[in-house]
Protein backbone atom coordinates (compact mmCIF):
# COMPACT_ATOMS: atom_id res chain seq x y z
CA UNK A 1 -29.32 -28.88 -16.09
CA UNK A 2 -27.98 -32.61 -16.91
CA UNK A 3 -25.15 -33.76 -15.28
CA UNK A 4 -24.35 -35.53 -18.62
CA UNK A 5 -23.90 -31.34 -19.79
CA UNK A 6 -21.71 -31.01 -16.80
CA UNK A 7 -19.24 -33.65 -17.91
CA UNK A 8 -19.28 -33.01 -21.39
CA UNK A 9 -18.20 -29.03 -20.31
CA UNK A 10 -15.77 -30.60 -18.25
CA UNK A 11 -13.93 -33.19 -20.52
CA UNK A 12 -14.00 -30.13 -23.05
CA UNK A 13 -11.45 -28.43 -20.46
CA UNK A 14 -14.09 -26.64 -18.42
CA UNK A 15 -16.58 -23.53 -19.72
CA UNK A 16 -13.37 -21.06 -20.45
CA UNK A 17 -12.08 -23.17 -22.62
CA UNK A 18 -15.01 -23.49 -24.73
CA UNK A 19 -15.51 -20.98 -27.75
CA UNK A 20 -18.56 -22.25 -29.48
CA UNK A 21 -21.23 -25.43 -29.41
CA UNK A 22 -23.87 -26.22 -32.17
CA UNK A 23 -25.49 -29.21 -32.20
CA UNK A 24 -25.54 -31.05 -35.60
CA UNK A 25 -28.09 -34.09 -35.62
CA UNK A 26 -26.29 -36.51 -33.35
CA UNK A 27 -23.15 -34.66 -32.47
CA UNK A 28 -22.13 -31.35 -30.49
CA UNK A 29 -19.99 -29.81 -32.74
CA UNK A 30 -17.50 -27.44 -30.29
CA UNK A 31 -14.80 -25.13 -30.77
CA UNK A 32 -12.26 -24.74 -28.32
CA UNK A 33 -9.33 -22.16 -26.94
CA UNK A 34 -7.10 -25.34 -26.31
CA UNK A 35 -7.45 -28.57 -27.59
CA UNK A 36 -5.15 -29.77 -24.78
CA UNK A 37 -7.18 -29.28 -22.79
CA UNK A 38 -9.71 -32.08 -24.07
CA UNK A 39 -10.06 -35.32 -22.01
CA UNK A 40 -11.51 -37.79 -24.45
CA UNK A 41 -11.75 -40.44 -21.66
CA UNK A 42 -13.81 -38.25 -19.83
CA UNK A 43 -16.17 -37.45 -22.55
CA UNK A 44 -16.35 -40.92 -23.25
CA UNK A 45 -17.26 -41.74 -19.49
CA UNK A 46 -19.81 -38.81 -19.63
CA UNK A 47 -21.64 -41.32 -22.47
CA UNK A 48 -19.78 -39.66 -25.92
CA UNK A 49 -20.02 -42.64 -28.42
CA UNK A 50 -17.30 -41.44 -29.86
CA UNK A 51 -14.58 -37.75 -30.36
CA UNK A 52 -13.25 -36.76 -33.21
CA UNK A 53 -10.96 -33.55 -33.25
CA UNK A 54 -9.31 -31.81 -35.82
CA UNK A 55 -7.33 -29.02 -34.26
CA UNK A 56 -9.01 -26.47 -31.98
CA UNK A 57 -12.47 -28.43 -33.57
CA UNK A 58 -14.27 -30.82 -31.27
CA UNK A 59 -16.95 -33.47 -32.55
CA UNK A 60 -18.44 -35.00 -29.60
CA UNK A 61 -20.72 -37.65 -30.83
CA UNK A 62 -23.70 -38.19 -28.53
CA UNK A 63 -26.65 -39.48 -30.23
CA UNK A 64 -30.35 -37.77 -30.70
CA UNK A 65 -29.89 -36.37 -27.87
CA UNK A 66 -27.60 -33.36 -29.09
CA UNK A 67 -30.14 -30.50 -29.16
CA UNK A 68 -31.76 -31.08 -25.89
CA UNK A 69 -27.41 -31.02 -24.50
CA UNK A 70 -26.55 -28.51 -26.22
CA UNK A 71 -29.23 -26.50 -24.64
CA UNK A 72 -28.34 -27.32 -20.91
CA UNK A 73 -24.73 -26.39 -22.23
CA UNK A 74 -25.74 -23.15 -23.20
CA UNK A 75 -26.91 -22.74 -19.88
CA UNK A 76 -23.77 -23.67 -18.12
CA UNK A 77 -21.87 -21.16 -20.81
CA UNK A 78 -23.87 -18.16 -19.89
């Protein structure tokens, strides 16, 4: 479990708030219950390159490292 996972779940608004994660080459892409919710300066502190959101949809661009997150955030989610 990364710590890096930790804070992404976190700056998402915390595991309820998360519907779904994929990973998609060098982004998690995440859907959430409320987009509120999302602290982009958090995300960005947790090492996000970058967030782009279009309503309850949350890119969180983190490099080649998106599968091997997206796995430890599975984790945390179940």
């Amino acid at each position: 479990m990364s710590d890096k996972a930790q804070a992404i779940v976190a700056g998402l608004g915390g595991a309820a708030n998360i519907l779904d994660v994929e990973p998609c080459i060098t982004r998690l892409r995440t859907e959430v219950r409320d987009p509120a919710k999302v602290d982009e300066a958090a995300l960005r502190a947790a090492g996000a390159h970058g967030v782009l959101s279009s309503g309850s949809i949350i890119q969180v661009v983190v490099g080649p490292e998106a599968d091997s997150l997206n796995d430890d955030i599975q984790d945390l989610l179940d």
